[in-house]
PDB file of N, CA and C in Angstrom:
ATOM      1  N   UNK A   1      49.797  36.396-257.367  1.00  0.00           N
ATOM      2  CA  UNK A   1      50.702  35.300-257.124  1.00  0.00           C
ATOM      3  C   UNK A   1      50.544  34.745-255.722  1.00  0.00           C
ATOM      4  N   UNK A   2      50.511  35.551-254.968  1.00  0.00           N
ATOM      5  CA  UNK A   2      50.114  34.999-253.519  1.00  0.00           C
ATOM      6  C   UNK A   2      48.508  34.372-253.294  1.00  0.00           C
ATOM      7  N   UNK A   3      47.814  34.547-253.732  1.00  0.00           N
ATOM      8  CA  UNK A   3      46.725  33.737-254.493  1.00  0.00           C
ATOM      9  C   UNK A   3      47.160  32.385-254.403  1.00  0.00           C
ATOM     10  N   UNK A   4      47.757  31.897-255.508  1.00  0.00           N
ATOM     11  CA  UNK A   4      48.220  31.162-256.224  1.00  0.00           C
ATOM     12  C   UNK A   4      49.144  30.070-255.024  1.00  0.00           C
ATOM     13  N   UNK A   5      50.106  31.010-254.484  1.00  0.00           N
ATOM     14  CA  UNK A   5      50.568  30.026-253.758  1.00  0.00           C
ATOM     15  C   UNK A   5      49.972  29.689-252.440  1.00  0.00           C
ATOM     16  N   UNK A   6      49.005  30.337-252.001  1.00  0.00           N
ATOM     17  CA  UNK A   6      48.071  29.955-250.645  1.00  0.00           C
ATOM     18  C   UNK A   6      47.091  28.251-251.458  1.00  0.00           C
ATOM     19  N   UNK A   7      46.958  28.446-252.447  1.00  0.00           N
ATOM     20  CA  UNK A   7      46.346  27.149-253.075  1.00  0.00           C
ATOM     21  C   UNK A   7      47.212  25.923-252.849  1.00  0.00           C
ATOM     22  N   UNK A   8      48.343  26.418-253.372  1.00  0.00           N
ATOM     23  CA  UNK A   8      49.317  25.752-253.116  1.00  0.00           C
ATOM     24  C   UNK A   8      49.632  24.268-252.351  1.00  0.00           C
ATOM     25  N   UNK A   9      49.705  22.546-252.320  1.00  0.00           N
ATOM     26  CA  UNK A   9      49.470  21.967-251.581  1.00  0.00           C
ATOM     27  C   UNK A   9      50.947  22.115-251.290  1.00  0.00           C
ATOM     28  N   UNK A  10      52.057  22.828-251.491  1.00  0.00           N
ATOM     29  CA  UNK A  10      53.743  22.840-250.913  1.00  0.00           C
ATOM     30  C   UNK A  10      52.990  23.596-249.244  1.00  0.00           C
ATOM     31  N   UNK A  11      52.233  24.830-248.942  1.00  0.00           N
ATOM     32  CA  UNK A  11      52.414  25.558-248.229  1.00  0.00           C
ATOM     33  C   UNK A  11      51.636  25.137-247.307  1.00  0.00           C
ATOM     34  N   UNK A  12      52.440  24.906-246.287  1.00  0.00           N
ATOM     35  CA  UNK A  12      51.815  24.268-244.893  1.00  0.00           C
ATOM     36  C   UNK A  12      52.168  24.864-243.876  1.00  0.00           C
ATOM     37  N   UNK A  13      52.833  26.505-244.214  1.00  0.00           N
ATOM     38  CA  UNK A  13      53.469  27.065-243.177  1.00  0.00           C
ATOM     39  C   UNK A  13      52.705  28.284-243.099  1.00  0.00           C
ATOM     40  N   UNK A  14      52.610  29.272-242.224  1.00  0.00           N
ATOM     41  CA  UNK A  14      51.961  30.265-241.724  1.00  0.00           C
ATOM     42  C   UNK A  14      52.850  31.436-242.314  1.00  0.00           C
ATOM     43  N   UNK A  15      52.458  32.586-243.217  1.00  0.00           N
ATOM     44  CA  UNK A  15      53.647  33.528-243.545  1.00  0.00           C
ATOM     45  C   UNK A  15      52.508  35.013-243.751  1.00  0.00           C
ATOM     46  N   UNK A  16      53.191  35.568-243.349  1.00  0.00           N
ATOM     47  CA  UNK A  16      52.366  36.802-243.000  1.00  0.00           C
ATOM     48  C   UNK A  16      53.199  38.169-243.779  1.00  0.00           C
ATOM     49  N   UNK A  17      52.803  39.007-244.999  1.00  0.00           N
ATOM     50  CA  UNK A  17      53.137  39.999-245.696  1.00  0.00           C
ATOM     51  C   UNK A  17      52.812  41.206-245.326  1.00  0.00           C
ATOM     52  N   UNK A  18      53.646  42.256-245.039  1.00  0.00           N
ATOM     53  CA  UNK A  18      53.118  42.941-244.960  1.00  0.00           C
ATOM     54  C   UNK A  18      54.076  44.591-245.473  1.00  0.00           C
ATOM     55  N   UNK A  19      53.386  45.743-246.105  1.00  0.00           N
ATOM     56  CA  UNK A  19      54.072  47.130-246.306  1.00  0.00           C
ATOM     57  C   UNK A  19      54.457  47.676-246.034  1.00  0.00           C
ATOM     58  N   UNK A  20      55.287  48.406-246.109  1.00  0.00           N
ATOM     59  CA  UNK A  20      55.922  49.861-244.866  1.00  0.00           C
ATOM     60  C   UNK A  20      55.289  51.098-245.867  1.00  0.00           C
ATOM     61  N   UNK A  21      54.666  51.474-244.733  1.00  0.00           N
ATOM     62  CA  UNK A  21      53.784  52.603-245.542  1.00  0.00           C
ATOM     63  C   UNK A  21      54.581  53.953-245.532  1.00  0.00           C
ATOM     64  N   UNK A  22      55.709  54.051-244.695  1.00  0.00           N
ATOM     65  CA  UNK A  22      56.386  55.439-244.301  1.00  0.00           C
ATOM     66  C   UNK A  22      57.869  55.135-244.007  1.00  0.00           C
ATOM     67  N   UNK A  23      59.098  55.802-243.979  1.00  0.00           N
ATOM     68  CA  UNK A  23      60.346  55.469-243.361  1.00  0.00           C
ATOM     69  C   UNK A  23      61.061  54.765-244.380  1.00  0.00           C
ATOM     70  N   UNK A  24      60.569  53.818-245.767  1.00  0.00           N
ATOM     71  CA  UNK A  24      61.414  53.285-246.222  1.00  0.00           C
ATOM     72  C   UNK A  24      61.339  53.942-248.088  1.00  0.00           C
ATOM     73  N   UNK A  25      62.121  53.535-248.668  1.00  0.00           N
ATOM     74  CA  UNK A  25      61.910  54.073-250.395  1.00  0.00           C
ATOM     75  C   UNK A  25      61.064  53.145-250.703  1.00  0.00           C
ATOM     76  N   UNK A  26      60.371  53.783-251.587  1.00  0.00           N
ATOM     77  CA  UNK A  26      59.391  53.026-253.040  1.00  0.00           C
ATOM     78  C   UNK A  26      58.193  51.996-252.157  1.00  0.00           C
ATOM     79  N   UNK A  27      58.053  50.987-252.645  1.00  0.00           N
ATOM     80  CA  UNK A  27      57.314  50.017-252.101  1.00  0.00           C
ATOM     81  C   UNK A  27      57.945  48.868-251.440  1.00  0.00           C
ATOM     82  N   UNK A  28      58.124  49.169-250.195  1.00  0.00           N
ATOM     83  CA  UNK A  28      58.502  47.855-249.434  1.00  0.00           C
ATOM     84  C   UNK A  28      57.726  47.162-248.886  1.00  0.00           C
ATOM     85  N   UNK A  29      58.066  45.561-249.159  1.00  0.00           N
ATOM     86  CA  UNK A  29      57.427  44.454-248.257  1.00  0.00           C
ATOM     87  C   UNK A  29      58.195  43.728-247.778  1.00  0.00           C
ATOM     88  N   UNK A  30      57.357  43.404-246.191  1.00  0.00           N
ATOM     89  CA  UNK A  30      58.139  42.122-245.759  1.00  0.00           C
ATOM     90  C   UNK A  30      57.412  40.646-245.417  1.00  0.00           C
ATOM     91  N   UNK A  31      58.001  39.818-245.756  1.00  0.00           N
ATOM     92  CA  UNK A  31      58.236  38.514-245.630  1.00  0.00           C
ATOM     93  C   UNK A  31      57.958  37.885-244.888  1.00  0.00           C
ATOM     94  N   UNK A  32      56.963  37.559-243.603  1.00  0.00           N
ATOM     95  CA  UNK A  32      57.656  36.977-242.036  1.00  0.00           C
ATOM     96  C   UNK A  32      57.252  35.263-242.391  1.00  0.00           C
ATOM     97  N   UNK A  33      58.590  34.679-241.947  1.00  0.00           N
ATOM     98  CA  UNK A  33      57.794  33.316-242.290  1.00  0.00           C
ATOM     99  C   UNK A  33      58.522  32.680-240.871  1.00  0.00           C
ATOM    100  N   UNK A  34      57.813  32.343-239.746  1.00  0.00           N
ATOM    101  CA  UNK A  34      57.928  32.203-238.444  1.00  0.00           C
ATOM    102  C   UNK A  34      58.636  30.499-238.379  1.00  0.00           C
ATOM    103  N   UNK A  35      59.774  30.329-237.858  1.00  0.00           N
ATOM    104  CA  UNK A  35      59.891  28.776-237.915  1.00  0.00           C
ATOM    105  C   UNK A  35      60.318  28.428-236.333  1.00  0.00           C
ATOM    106  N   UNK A  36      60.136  27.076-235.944  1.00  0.00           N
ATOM    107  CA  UNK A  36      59.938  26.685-234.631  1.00  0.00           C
ATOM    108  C   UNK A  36      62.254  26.891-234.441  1.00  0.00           C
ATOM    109  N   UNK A  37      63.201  26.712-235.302  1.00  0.00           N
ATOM    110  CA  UNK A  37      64.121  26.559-235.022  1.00  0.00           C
ATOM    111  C   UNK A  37      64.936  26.667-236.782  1.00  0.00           C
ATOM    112  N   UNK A  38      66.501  27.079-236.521  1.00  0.00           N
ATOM    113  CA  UNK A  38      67.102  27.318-237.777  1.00  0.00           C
ATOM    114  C   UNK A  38      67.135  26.058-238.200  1.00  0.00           C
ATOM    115  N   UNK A  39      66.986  25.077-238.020  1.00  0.00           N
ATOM    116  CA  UNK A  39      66.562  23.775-238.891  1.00  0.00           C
ATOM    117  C   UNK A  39      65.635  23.799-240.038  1.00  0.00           C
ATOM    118  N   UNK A  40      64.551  24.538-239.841  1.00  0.00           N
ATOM    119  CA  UNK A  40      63.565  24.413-240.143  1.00  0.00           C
ATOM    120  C   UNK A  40      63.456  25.831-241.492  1.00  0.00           C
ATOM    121  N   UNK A  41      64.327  26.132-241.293  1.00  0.00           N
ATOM    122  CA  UNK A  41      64.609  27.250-242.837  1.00  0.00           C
ATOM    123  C   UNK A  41      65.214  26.782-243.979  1.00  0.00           C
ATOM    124  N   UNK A  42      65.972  25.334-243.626  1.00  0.00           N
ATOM    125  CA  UNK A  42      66.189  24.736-244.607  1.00  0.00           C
ATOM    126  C   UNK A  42      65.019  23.935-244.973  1.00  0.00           C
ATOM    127  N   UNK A  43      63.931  23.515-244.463  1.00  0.00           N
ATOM    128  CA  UNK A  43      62.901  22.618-244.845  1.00  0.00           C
ATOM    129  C   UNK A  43      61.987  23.656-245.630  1.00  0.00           C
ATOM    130  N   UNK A  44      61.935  25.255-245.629  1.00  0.00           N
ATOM    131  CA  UNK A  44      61.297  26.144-246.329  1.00  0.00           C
ATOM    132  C   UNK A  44      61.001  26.136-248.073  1.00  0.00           C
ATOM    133  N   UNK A  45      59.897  25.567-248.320  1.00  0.00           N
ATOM    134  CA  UNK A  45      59.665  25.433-249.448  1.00  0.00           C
ATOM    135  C   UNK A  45      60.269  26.524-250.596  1.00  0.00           C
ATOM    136  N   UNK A  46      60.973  26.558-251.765  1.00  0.00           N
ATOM    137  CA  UNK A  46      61.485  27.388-252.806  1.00  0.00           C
ATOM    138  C   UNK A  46      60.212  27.751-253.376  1.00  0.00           C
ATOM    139  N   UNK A  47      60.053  28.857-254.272  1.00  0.00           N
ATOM    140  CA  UNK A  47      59.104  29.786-254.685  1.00  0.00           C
ATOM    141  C   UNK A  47      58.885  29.120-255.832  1.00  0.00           C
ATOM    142  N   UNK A  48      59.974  28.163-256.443  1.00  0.00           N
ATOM    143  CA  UNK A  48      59.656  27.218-257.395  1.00  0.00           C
ATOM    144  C   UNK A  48      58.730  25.981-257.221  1.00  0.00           C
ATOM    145  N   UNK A  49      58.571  25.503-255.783  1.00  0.00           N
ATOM    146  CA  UNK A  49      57.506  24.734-255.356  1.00  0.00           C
ATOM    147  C   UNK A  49      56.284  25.172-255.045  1.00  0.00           C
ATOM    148  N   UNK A  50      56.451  26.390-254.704  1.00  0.00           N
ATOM    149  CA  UNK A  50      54.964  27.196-254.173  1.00  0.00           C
ATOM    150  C   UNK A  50      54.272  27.137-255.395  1.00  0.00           C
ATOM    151  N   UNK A  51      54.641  28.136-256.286  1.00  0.00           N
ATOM    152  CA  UNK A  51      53.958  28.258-257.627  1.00  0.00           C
ATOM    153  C   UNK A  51      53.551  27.183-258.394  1.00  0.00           C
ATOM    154  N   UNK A  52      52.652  27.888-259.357  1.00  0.00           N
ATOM    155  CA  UNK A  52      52.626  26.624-260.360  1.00  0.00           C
ATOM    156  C   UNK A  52      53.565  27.060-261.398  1.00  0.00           C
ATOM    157  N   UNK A  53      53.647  26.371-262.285  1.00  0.00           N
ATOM    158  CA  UNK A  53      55.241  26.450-263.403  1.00  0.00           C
ATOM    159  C   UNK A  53      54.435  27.668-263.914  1.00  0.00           C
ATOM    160  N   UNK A  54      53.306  27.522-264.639  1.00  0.00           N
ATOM    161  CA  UNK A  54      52.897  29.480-265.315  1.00  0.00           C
ATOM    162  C   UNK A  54      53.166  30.812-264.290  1.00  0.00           C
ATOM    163  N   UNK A  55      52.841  30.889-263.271  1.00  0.00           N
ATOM    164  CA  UNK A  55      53.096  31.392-261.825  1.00  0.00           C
ATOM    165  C   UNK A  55      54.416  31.721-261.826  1.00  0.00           C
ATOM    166  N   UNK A  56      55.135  30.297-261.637  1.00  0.00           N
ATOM    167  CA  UNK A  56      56.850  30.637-261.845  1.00  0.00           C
ATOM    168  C   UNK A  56      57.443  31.435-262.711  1.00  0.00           C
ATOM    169  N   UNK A  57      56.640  31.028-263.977  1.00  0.00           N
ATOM    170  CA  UNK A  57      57.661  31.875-265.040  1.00  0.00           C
ATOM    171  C   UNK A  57      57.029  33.291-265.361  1.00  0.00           C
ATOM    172  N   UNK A  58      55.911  34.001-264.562  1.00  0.00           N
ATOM    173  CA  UNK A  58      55.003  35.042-264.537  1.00  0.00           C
ATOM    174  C   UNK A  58      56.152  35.778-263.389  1.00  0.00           C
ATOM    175  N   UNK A  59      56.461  34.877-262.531  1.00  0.00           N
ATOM    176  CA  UNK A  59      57.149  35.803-261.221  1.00  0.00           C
ATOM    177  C   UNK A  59      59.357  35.701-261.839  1.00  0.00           C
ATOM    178  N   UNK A  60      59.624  34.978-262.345  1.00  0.00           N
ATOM    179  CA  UNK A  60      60.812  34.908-263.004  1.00  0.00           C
ATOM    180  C   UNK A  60      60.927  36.649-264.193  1.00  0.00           C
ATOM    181  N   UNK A  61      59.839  36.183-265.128  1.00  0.00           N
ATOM    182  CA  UNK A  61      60.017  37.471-265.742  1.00  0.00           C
ATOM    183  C   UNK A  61      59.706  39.068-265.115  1.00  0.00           C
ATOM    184  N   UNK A  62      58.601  38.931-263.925  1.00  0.00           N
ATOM    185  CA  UNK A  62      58.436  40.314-263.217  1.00  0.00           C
ATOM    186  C   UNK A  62      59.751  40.394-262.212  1.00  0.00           C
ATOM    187  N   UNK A  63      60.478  39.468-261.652  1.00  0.00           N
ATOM    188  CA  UNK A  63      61.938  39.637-260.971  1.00  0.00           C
ATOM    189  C   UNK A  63      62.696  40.816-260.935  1.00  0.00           C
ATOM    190  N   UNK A  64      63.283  40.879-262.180  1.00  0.00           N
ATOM    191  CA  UNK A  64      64.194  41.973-262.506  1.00  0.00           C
ATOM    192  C   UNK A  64      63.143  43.668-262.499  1.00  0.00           C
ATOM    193  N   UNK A  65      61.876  43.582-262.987  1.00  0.00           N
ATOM    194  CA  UNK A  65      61.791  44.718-262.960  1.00  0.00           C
ATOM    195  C   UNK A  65      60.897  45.241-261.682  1.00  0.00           C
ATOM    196  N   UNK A  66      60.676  44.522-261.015  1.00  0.00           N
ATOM    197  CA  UNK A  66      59.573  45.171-259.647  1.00  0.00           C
ATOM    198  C   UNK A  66      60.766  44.797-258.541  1.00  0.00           C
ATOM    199  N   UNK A  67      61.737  44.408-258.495  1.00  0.00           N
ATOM    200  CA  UNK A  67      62.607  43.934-257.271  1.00  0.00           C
ATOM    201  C   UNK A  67      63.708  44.794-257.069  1.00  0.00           C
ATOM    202  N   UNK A  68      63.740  45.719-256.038  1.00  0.00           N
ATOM    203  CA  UNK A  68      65.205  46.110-256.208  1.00  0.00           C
ATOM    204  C   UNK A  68      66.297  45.555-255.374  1.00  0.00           C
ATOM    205  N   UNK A  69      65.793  44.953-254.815  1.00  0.00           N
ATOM    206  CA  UNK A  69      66.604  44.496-253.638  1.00  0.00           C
ATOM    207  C   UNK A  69      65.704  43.270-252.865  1.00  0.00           C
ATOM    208  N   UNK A  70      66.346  42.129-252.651  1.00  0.00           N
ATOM    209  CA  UNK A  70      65.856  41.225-251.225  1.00  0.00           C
ATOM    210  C   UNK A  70      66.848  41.117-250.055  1.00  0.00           C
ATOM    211  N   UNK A  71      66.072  40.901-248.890  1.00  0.00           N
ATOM    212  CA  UNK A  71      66.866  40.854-248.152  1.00  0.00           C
ATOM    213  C   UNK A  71      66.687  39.801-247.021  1.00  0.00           C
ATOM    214  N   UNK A  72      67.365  38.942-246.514  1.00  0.00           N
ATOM    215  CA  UNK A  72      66.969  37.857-246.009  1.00  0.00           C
ATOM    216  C   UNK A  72      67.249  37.860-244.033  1.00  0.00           C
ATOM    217  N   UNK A  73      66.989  37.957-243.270  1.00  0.00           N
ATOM    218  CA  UNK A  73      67.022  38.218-242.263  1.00  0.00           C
ATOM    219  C   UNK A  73      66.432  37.008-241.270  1.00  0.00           C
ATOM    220  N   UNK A  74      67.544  36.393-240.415  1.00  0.00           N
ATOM    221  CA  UNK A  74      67.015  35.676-238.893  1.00  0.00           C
ATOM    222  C   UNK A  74      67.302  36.331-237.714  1.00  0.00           C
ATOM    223  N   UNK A  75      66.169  36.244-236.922  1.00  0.00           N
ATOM    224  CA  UNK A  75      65.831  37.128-236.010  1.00  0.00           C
ATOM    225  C   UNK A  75      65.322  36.034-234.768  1.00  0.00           C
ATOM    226  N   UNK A  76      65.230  36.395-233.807  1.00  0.00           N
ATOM    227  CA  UNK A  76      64.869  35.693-232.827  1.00  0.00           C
ATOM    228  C   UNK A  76      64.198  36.418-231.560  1.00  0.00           C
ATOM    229  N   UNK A  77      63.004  36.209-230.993  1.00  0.00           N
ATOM    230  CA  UNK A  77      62.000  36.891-230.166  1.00  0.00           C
ATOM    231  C   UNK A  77      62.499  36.162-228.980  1.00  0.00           C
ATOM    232  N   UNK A  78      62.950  37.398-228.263  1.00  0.00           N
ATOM    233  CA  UNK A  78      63.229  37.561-226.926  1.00  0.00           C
ATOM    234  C   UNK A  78      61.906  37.412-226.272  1.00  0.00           C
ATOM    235  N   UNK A  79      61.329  36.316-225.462  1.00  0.00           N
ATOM    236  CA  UNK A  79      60.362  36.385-224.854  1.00  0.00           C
ATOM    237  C   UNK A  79      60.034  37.492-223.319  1.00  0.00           C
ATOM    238  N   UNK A  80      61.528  37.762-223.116  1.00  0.00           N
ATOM    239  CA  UNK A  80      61.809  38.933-221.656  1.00  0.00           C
ATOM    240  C   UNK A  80      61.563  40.439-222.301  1.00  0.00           C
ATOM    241  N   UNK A  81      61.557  40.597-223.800  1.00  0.00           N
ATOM    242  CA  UNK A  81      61.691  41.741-224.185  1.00  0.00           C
ATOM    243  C   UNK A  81      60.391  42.108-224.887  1.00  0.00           C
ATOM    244  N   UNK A  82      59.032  41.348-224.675  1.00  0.00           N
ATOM    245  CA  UNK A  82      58.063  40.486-225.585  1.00  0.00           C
ATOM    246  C   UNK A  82      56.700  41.154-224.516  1.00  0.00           C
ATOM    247  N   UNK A  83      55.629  41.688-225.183  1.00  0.00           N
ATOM    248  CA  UNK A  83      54.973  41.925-224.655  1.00  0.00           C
ATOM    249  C   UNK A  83      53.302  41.163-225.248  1.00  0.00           C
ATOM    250  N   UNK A  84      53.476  40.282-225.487  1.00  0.00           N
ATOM    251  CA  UNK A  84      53.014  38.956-226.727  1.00  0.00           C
ATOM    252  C   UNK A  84      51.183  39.499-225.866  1.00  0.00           C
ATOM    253  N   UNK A  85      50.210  39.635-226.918  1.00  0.00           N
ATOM    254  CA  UNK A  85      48.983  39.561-226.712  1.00  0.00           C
ATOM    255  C   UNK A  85      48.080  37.650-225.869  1.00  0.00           C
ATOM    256  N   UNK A  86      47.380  37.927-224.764  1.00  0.00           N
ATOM    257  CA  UNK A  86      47.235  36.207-224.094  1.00  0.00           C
ATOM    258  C   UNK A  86      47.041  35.223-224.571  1.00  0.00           C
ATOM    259  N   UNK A  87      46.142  35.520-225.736  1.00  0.00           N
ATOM    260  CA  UNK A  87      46.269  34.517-227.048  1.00  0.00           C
ATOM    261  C   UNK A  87      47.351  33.958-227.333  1.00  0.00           C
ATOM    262  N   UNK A  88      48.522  35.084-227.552  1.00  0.00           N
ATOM    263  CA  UNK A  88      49.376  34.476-227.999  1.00  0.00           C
ATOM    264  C   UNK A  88      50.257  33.415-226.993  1.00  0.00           C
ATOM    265  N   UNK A  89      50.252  34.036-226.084  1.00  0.00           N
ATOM    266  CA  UNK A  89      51.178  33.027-224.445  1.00  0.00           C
ATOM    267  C   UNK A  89      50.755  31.826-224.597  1.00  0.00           C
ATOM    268  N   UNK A  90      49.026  32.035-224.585  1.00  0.00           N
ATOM    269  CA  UNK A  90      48.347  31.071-224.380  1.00  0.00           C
ATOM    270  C   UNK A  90      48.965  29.560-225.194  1.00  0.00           C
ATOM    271  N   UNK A  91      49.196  29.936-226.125  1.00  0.00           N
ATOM    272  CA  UNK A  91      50.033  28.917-227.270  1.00  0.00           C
ATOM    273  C   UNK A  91      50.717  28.266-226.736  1.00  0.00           C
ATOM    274  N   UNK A  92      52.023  28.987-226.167  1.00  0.00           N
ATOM    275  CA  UNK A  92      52.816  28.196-225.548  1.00  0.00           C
ATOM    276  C   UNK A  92      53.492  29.110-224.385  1.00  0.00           C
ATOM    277  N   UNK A  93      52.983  28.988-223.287  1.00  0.00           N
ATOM    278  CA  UNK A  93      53.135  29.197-222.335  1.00  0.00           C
ATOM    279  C   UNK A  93      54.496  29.277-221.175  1.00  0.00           C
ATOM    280  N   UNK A  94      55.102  28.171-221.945  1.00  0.00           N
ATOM    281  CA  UNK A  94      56.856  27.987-221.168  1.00  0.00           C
ATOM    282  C   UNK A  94      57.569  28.941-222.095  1.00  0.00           C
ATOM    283  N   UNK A  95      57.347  29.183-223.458  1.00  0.00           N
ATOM    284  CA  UNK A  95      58.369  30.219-224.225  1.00  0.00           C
ATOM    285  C   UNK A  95      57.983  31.491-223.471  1.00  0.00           C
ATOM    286  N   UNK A  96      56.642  32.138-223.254  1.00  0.00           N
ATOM    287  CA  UNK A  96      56.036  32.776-223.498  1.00  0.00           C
ATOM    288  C   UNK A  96      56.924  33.316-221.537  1.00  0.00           C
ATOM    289  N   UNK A  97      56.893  32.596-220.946  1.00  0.00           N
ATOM    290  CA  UNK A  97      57.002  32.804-219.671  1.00  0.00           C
ATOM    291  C   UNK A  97      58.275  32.073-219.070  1.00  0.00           C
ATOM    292  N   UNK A  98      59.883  32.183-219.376  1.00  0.00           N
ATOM    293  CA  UNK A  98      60.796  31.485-219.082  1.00  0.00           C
ATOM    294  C   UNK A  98      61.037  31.807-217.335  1.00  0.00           C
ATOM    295  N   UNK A  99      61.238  30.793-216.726  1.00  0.00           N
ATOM    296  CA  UNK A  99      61.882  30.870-215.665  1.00  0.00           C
ATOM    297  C   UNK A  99      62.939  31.779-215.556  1.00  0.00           C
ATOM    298  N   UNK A 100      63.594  32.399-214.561  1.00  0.00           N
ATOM    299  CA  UNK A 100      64.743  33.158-214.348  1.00  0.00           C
ATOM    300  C   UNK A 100      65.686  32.141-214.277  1.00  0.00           C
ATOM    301  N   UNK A 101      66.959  32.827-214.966  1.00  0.00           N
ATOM    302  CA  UNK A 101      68.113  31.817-215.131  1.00  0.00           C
ATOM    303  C   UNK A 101      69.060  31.641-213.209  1.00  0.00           C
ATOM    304  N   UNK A 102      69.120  30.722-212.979  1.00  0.00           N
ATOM    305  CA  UNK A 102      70.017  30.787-211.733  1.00  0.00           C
ATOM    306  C   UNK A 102      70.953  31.743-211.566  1.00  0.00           C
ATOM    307  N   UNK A 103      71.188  32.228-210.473  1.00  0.00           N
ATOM    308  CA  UNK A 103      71.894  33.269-209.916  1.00  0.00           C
ATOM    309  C   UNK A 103      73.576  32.437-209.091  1.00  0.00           C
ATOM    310  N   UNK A 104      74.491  32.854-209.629  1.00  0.00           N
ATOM    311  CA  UNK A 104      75.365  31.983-209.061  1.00  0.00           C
ATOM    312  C   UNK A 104      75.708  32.598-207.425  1.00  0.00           C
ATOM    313  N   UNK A 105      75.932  31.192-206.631  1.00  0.00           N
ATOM    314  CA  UNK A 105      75.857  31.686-205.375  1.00  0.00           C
ATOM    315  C   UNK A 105      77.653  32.834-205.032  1.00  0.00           C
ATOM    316  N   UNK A 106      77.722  33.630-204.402  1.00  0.00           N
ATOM    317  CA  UNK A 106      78.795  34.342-204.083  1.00  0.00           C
ATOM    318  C   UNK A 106      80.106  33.520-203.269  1.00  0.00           C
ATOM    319  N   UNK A 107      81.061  33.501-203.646  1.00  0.00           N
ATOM    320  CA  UNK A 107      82.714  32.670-203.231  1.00  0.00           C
ATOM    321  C   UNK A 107      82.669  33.536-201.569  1.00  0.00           C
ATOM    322  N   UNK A 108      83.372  32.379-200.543  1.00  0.00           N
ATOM    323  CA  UNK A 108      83.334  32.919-199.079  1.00  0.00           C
ATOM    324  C   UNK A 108      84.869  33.292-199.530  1.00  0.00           C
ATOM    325  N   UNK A 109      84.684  34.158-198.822  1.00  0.00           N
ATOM    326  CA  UNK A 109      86.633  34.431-198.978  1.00  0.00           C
ATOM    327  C   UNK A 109      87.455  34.589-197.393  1.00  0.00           C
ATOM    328  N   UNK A 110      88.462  34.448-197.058  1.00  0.00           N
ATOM    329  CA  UNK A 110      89.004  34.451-195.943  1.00  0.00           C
ATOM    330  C   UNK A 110      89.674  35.570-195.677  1.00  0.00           C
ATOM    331  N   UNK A 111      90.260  35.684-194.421  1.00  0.00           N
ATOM    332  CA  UNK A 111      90.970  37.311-193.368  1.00  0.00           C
ATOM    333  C   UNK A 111      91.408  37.593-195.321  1.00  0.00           C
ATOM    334  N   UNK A 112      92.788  36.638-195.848  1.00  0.00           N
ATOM    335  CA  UNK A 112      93.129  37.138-196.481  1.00  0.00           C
ATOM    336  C   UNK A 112      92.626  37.504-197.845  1.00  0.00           C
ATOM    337  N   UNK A 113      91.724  37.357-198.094  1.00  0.00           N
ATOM    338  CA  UNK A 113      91.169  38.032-199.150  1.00  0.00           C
ATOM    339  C   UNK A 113      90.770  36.858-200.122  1.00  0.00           C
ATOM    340  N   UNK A 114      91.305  35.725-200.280  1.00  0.00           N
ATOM    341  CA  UNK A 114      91.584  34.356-201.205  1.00  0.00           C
ATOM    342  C   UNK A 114      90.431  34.131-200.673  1.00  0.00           C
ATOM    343  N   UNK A 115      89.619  33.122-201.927  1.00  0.00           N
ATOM    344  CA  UNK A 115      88.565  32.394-201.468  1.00  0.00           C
ATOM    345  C   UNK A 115      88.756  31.131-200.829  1.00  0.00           C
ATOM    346  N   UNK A 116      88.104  30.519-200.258  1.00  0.00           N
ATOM    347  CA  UNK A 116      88.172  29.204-199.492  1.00  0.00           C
ATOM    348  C   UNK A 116      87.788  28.300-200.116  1.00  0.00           C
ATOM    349  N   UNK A 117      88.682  26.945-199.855  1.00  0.00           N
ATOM    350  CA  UNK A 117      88.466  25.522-200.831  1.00  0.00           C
ATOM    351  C   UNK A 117      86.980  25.861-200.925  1.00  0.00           C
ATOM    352  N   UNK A 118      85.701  25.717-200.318  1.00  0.00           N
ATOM    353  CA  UNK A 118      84.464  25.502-200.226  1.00  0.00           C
ATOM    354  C   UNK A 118      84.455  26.720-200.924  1.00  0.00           C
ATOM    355  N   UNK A 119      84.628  27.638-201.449  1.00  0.00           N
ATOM    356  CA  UNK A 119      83.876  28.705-202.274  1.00  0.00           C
ATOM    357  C   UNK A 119      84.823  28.457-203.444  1.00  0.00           C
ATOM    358  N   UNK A 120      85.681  27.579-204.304  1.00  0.00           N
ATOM    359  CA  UNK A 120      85.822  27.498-205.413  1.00  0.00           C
ATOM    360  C   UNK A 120      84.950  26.845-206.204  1.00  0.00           C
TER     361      UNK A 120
END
């Protein structure tokens, strides 16, 4: 089926499958289908467009018995927490490398402890 929908003229998006070979039950796969923003998960083609209608109704009837569960997950890559291969930076370079967020400057405060008009 994945065959089938890489032919596909719906799929213009990059989606990458892959197994958990250890840690989870039975046969798990996951899904990754990378989008520039949550806008763009609603523009995500249905499995009814990917396929062709024989395809569809090949993956409709295997549904119930190879599926035990889906699970749908948005996630978002911390580029500070990201140790991205140069290739990948290379792409895009401002995600890849954010500036530090401003540091707010410190309130002057006076004898009595209150801050001063100029440090509110």
């Amino acid at each position: 089926m994945k065959k089938a929908a890489d032919s596909s003229a719906a799929v213009t998006m990059p989606v990458a499958i892959s197994q958990s070979m250890a840690g989870k039950p039975g046969m798990t796969f996951y899904v990754l289908i990378p989008l520039a923003s949550i806008a763009d998960y609603g523009r995500t083609p249905s499995i009814r467009k990917v396929l062709s209608e024989e395809a569809y109704e090949q993956f409709a009837r295997e549904f119930p018995e190879n599926f035990e569960s889906v699970d749908t997950r948005v996630l978002r890559v911390v580029p500070e927490w990201s140790n991205p291969p140069a290739a990948v930076v290379h792409v895009d370079p401002k995600f890849w490398n954010p500036k530090p967020a401003a540091t707010a400057k410190p309130r002057q405060a006076t004898e009595a402890g209150k801050p001063t008009k100029a440090g509110l």
